[in-house]
PDB file of N, CA and C in Angstrom:
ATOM      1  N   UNK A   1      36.197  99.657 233.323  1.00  0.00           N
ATOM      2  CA  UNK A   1      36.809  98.515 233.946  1.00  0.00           C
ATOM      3  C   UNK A   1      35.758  97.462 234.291  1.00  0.00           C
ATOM      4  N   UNK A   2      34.797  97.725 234.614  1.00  0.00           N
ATOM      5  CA  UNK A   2      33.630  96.933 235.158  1.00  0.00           C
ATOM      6  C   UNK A   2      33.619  95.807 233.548  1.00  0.00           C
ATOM      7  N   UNK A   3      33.021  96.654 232.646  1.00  0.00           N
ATOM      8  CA  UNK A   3      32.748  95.685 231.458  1.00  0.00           C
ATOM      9  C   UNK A   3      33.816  95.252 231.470  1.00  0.00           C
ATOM     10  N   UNK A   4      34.976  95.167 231.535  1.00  0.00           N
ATOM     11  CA  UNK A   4      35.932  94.762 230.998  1.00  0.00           C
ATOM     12  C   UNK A   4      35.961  92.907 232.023  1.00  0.00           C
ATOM     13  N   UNK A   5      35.726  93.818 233.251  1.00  0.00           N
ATOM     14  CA  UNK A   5      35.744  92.314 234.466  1.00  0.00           C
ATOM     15  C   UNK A   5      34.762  91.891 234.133  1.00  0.00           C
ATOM     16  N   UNK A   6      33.510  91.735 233.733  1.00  0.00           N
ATOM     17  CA  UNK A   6      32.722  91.030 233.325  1.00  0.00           C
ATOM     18  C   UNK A   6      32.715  89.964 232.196  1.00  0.00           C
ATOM     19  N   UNK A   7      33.527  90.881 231.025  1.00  0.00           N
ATOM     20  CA  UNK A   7      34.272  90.041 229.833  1.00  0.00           C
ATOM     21  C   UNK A   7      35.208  88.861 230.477  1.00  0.00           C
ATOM     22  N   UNK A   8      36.090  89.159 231.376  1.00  0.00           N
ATOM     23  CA  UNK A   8      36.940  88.343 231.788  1.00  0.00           C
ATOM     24  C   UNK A   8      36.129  87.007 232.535  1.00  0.00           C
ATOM     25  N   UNK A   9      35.042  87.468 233.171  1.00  0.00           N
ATOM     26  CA  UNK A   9      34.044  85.976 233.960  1.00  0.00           C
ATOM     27  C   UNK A   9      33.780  85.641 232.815  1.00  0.00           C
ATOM     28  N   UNK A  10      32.808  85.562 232.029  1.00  0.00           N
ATOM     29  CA  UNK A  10      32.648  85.232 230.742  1.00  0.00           C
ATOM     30  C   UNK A  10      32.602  84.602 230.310  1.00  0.00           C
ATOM     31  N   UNK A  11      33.997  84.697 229.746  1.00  0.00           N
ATOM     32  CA  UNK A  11      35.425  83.529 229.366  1.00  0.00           C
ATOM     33  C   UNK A  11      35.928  82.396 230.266  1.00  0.00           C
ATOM     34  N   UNK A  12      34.517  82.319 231.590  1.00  0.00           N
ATOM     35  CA  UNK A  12      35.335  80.775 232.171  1.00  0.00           C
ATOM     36  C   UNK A  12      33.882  80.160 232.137  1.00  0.00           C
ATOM     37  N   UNK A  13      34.169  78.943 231.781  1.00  0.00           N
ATOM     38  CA  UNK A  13      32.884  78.225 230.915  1.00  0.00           C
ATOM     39  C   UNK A  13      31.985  77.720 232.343  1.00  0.00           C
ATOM     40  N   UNK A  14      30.905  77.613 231.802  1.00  0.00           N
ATOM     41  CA  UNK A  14      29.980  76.923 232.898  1.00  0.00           C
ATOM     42  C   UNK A  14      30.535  75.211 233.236  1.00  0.00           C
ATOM     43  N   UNK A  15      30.105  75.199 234.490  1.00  0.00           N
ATOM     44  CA  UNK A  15      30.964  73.516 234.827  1.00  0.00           C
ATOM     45  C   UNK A  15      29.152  72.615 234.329  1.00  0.00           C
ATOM     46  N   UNK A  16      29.895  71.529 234.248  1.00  0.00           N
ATOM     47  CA  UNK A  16      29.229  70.803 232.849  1.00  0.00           C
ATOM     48  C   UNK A  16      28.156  69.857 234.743  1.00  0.00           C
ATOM     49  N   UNK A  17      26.614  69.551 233.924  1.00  0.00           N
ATOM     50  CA  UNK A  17      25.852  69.240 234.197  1.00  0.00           C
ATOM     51  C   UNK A  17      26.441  67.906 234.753  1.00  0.00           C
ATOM     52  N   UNK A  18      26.246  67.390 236.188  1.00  0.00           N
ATOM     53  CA  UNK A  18      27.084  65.936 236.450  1.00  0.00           C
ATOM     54  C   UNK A  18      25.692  65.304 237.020  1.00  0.00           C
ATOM     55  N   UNK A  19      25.695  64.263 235.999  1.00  0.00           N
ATOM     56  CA  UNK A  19      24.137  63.244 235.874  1.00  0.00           C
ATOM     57  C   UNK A  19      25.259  61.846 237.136  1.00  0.00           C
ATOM     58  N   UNK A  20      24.250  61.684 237.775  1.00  0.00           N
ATOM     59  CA  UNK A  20      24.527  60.251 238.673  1.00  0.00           C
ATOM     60  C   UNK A  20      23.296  60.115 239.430  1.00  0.00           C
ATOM     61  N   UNK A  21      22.618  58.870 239.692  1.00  0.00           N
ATOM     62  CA  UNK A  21      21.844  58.389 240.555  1.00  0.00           C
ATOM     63  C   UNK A  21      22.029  58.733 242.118  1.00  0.00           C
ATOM     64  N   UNK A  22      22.972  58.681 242.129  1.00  0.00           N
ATOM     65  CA  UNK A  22      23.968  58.889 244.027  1.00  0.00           C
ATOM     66  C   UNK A  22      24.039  60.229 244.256  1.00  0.00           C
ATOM     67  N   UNK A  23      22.854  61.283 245.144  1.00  0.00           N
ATOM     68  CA  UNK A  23      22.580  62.479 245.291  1.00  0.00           C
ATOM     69  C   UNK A  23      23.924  63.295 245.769  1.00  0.00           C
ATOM     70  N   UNK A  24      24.221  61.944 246.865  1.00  0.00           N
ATOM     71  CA  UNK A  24      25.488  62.586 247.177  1.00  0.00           C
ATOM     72  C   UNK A  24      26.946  62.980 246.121  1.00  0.00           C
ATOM     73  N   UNK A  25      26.750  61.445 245.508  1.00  0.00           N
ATOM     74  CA  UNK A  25      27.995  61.740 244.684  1.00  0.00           C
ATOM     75  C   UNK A  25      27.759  62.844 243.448  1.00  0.00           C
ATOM     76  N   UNK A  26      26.487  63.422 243.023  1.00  0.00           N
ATOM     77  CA  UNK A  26      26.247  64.393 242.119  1.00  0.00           C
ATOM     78  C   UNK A  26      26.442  65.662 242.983  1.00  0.00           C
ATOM     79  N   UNK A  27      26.077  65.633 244.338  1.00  0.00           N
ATOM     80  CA  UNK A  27      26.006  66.890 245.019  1.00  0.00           C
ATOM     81  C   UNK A  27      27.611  67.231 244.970  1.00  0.00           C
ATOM     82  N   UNK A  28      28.352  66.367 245.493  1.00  0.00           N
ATOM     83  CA  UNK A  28      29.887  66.403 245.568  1.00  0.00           C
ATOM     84  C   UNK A  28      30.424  67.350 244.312  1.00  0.00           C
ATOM     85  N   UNK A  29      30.339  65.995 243.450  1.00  0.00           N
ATOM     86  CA  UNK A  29      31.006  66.549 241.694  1.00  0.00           C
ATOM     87  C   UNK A  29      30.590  68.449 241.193  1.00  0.00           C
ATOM     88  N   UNK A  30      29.124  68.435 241.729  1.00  0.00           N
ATOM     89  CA  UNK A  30      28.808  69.445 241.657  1.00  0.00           C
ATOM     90  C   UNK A  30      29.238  70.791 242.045  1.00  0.00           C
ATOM     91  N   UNK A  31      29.503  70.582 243.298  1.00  0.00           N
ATOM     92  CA  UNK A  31      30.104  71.363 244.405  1.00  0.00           C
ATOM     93  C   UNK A  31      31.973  71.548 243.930  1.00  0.00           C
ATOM     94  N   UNK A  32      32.538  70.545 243.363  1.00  0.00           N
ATOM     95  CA  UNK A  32      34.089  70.757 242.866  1.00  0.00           C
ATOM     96  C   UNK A  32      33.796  71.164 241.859  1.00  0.00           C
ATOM     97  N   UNK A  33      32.500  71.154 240.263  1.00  0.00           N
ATOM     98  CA  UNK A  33      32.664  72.240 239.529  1.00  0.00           C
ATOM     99  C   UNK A  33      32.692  73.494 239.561  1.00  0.00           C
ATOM    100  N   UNK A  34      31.723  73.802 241.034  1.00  0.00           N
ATOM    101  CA  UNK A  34      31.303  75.030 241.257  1.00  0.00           C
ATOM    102  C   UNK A  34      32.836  76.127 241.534  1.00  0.00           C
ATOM    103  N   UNK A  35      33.675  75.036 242.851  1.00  0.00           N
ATOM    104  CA  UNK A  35      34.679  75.227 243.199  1.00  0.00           C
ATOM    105  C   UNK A  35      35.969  75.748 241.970  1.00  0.00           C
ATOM    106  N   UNK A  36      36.046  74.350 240.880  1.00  0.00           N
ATOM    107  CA  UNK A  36      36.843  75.024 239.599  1.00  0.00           C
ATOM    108  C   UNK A  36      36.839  75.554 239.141  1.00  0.00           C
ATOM    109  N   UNK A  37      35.351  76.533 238.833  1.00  0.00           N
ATOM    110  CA  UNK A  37      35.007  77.722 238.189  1.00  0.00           C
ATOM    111  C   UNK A  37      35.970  78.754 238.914  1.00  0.00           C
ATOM    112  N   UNK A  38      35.175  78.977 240.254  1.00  0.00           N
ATOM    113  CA  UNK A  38      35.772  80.013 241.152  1.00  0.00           C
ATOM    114  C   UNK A  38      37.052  80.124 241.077  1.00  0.00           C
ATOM    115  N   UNK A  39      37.828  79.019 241.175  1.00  0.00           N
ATOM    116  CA  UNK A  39      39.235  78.998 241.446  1.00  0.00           C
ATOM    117  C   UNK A  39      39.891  79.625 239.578  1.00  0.00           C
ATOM    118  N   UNK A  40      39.111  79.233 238.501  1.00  0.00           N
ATOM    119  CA  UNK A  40      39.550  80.055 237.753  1.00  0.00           C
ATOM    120  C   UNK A  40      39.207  81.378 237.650  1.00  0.00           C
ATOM    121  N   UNK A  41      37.674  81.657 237.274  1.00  0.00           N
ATOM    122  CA  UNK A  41      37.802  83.419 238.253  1.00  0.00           C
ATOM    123  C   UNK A  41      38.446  83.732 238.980  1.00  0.00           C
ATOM    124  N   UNK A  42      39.018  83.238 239.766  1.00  0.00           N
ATOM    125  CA  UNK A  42      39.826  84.257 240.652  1.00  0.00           C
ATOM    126  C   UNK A  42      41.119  84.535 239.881  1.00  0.00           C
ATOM    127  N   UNK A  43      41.700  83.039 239.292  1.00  0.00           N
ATOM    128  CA  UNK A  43      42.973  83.258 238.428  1.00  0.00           C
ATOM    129  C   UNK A  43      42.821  84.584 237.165  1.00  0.00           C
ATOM    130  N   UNK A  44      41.867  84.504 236.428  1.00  0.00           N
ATOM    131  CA  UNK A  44      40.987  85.162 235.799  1.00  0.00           C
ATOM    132  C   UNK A  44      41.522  86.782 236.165  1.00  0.00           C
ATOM    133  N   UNK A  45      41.072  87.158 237.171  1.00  0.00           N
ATOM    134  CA  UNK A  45      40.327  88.283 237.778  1.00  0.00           C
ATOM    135  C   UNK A  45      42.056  88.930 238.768  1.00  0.00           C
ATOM    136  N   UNK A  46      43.035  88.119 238.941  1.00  0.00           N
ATOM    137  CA  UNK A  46      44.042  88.411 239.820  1.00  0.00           C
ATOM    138  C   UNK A  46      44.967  88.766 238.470  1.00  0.00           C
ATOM    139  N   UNK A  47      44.966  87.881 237.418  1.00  0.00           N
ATOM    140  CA  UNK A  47      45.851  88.646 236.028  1.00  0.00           C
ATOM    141  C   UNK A  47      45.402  89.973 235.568  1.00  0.00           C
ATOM    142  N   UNK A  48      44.281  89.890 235.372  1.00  0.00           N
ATOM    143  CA  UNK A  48      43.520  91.402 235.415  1.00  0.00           C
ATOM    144  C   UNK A  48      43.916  92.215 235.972  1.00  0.00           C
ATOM    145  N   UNK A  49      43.567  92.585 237.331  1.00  0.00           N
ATOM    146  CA  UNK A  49      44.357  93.379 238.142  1.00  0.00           C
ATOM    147  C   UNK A  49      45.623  93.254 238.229  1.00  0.00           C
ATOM    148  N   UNK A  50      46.664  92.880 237.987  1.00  0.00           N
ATOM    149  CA  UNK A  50      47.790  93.012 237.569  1.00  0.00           C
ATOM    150  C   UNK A  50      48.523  93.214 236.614  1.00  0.00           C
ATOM    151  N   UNK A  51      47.988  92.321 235.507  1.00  0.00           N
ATOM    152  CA  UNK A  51      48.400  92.829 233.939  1.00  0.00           C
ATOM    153  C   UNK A  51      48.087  93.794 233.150  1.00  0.00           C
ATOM    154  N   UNK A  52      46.695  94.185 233.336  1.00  0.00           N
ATOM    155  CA  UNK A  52      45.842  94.714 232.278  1.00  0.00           C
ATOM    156  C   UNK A  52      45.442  96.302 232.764  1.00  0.00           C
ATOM    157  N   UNK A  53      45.279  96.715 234.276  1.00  0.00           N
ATOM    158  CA  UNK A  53      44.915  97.973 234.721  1.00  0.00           C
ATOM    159  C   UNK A  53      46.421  98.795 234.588  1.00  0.00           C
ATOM    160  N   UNK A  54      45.829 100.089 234.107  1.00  0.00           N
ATOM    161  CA  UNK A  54      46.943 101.258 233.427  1.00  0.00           C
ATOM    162  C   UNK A  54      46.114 102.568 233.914  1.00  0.00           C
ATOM    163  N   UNK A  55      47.151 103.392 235.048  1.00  0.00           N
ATOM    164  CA  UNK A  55      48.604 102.897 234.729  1.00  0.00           C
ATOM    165  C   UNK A  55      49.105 102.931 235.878  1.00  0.00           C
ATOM    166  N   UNK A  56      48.403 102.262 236.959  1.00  0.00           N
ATOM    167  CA  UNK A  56      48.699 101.410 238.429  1.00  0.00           C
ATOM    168  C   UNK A  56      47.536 100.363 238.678  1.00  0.00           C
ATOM    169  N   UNK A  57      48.672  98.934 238.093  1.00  0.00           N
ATOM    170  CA  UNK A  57      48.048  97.952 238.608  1.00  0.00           C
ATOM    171  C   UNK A  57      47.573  97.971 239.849  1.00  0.00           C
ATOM    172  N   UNK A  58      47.030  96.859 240.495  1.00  0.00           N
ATOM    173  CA  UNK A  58      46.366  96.632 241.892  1.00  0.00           C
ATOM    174  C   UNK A  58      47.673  96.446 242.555  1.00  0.00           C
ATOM    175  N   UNK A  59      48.102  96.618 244.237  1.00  0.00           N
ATOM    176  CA  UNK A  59      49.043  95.949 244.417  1.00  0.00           C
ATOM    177  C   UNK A  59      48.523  94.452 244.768  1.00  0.00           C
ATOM    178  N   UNK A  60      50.024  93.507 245.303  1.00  0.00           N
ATOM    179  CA  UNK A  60      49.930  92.463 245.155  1.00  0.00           C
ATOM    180  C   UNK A  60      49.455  92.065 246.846  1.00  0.00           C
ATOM    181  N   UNK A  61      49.212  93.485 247.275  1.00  0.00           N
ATOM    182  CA  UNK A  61      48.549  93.198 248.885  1.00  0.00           C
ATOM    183  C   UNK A  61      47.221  93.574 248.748  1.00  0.00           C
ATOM    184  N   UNK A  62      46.432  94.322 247.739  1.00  0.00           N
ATOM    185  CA  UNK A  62      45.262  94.788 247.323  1.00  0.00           C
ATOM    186  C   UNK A  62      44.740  93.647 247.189  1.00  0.00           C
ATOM    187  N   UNK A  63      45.153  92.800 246.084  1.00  0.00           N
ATOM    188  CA  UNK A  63      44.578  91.643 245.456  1.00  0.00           C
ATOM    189  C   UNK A  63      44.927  90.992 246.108  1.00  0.00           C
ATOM    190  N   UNK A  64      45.739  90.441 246.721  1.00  0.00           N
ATOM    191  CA  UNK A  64      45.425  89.545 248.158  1.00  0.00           C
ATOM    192  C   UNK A  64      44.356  89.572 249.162  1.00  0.00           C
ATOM    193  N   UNK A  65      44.618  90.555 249.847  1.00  0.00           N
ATOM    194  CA  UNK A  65      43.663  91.145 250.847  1.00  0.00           C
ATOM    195  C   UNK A  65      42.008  90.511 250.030  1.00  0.00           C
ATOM    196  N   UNK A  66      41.767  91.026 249.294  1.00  0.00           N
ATOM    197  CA  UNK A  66      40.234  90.737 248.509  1.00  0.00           C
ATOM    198  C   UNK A  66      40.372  89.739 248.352  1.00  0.00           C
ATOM    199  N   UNK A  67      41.184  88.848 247.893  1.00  0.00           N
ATOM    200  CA  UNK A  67      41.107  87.076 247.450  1.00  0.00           C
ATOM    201  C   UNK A  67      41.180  86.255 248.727  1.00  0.00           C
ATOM    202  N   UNK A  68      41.630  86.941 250.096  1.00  0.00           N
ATOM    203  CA  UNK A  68      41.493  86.004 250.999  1.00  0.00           C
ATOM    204  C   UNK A  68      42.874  84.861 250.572  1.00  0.00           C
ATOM    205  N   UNK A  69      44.247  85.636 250.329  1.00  0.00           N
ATOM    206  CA  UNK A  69      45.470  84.821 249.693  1.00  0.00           C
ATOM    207  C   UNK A  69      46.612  85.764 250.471  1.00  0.00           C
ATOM    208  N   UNK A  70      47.701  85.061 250.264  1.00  0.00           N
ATOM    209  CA  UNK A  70      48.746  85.765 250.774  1.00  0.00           C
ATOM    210  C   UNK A  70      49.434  86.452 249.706  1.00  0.00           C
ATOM    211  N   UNK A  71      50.352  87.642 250.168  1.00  0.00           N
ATOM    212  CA  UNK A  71      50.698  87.685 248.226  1.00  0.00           C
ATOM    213  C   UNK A  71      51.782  87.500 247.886  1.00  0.00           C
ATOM    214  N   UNK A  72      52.137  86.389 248.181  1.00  0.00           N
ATOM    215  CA  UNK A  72      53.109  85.178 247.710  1.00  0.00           C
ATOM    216  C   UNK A  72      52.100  84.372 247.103  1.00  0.00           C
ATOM    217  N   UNK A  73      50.683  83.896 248.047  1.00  0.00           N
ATOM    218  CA  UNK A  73      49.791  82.943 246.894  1.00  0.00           C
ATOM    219  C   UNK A  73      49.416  84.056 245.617  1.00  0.00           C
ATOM    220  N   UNK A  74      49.285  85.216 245.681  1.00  0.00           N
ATOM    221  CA  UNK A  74      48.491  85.896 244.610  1.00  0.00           C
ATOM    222  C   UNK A  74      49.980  85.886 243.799  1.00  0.00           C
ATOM    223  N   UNK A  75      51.095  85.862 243.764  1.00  0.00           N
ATOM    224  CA  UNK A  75      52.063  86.125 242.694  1.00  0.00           C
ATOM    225  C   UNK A  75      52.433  84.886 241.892  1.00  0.00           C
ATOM    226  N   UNK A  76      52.108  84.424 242.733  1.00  0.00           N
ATOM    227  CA  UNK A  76      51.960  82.730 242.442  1.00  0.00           C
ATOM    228  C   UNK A  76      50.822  82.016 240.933  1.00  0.00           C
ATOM    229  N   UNK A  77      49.736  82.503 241.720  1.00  0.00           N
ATOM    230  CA  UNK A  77      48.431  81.985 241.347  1.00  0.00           C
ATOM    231  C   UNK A  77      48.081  81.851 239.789  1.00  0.00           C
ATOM    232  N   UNK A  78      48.311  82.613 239.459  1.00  0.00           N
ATOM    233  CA  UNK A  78      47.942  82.453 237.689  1.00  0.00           C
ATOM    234  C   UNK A  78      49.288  83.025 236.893  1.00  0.00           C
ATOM    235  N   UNK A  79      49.089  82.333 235.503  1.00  0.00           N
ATOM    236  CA  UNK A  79      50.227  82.237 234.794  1.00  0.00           C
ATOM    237  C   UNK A  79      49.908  82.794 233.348  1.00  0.00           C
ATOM    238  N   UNK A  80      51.142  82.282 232.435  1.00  0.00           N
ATOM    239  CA  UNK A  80      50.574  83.418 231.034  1.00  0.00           C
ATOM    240  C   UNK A  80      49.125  82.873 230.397  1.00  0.00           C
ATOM    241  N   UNK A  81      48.970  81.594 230.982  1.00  0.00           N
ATOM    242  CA  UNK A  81      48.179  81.115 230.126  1.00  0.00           C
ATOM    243  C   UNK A  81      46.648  82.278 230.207  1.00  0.00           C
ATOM    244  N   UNK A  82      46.701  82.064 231.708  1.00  0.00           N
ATOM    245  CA  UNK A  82      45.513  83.308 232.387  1.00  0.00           C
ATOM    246  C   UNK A  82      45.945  84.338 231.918  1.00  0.00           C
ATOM    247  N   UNK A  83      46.867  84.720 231.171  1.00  0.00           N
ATOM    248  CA  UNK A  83      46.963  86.149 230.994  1.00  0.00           C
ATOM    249  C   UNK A  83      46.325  86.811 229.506  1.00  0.00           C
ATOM    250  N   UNK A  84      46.766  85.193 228.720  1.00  0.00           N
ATOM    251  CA  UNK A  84      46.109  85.311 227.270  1.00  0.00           C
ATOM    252  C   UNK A  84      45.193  84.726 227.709  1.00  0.00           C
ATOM    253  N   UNK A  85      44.315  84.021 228.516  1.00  0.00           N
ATOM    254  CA  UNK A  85      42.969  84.220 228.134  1.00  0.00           C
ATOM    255  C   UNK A  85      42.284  85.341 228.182  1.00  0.00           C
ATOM    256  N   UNK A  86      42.871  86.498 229.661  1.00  0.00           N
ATOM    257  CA  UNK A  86      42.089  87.711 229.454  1.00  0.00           C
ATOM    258  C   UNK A  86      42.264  88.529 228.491  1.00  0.00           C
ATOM    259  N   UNK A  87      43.657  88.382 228.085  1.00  0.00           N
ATOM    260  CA  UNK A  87      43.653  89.552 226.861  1.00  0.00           C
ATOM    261  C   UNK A  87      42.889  89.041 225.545  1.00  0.00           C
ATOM    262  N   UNK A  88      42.606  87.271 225.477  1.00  0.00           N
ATOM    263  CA  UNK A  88      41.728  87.027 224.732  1.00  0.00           C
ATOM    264  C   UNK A  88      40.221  87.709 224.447  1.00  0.00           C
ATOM    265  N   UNK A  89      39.890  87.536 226.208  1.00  0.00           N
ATOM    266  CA  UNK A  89      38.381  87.793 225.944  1.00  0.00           C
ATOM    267  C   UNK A  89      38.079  89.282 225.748  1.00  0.00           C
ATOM    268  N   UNK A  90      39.003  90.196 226.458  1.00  0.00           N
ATOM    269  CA  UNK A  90      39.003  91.149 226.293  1.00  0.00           C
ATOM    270  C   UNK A  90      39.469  92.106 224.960  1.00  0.00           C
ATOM    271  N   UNK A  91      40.135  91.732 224.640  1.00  0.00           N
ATOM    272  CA  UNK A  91      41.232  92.031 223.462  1.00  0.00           C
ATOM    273  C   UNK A  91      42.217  93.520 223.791  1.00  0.00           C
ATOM    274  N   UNK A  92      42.462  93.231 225.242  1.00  0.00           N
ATOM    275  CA  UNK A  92      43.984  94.111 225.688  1.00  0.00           C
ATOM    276  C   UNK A  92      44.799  93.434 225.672  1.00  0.00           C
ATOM    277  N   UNK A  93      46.058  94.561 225.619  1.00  0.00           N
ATOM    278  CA  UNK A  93      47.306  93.883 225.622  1.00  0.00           C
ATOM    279  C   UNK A  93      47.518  93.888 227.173  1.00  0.00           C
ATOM    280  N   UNK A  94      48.812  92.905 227.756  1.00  0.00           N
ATOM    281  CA  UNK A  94      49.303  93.244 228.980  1.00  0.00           C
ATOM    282  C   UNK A  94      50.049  94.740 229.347  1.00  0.00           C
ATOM    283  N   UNK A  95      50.072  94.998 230.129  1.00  0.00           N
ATOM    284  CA  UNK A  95      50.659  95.846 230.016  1.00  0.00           C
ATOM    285  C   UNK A  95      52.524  96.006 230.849  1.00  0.00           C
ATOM    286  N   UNK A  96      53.227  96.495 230.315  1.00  0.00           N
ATOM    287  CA  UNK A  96      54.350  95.924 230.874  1.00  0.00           C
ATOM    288  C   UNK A  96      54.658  96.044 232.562  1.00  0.00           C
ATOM    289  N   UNK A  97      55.266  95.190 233.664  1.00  0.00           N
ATOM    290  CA  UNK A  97      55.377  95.313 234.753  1.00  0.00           C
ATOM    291  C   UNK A  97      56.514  95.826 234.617  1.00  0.00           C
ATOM    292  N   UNK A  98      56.426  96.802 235.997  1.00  0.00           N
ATOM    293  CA  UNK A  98      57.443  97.513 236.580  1.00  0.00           C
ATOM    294  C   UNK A  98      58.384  96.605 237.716  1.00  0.00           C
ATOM    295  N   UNK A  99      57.693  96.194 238.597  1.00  0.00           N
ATOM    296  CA  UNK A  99      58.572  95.297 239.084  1.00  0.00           C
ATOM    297  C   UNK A  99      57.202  94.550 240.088  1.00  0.00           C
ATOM    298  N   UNK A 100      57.615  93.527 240.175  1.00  0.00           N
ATOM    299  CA  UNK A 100      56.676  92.189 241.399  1.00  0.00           C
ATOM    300  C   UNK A 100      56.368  92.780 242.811  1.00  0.00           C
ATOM    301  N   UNK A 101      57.337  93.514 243.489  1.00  0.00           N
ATOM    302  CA  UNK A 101      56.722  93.952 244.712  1.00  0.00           C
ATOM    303  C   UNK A 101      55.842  95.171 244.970  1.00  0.00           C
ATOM    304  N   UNK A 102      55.455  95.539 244.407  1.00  0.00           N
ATOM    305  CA  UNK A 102      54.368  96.449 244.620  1.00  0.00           C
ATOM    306  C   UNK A 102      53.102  96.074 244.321  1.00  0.00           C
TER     307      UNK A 102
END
């Protein structure tokens, strides 16, 4: 599982070098790439634990609890698109859900 979460960071690209004269306004831009990364790792990393671990996903209070989310935000949070990217980088399938509240 480890390699597998590692494959999944991976697959979210480095945030792109932001050139400006204005320390502040580079520090800023900088600081919201850093931020967009994370916020896709986490999307990343919450399909994972839900889609992909067999043959008991995480629950949706597990992966909350660790994301610092409610798990209404974690059921929320990422979509198929996050789901084919991990099974992209990884090359698993999803695996089928049993039902959302657990």
């Amino acid at each position: 599982m480890a390699a597998d979460v590692r494959t999944v960071l991976a697959a979210v690209p480095n945030p792109s070098a932001v050139s400006s004269s204005d320390a502040v306004l580079a520090a800023l831009a900088d600081a919201h790439a850093r931020r967009m990364r994370a916020e896709e790792e986490i999307r990343l990393l919450l399909a994972y634990g839900r889609q992909f671990v067999y043959p008991h996903p995480y629950t949706l209070g597990e992966l909350a609890s660790a994301a610092g989310m409610s798990v209404s935000g974690v059921r929320t949070a990422y979509g198929q698109q996050d789901v084919d990217k991990v099974s992209a980088a990884t090359g698993l399938e999803p695996v089928p859900s049993e039902g959302e509240d657990s």
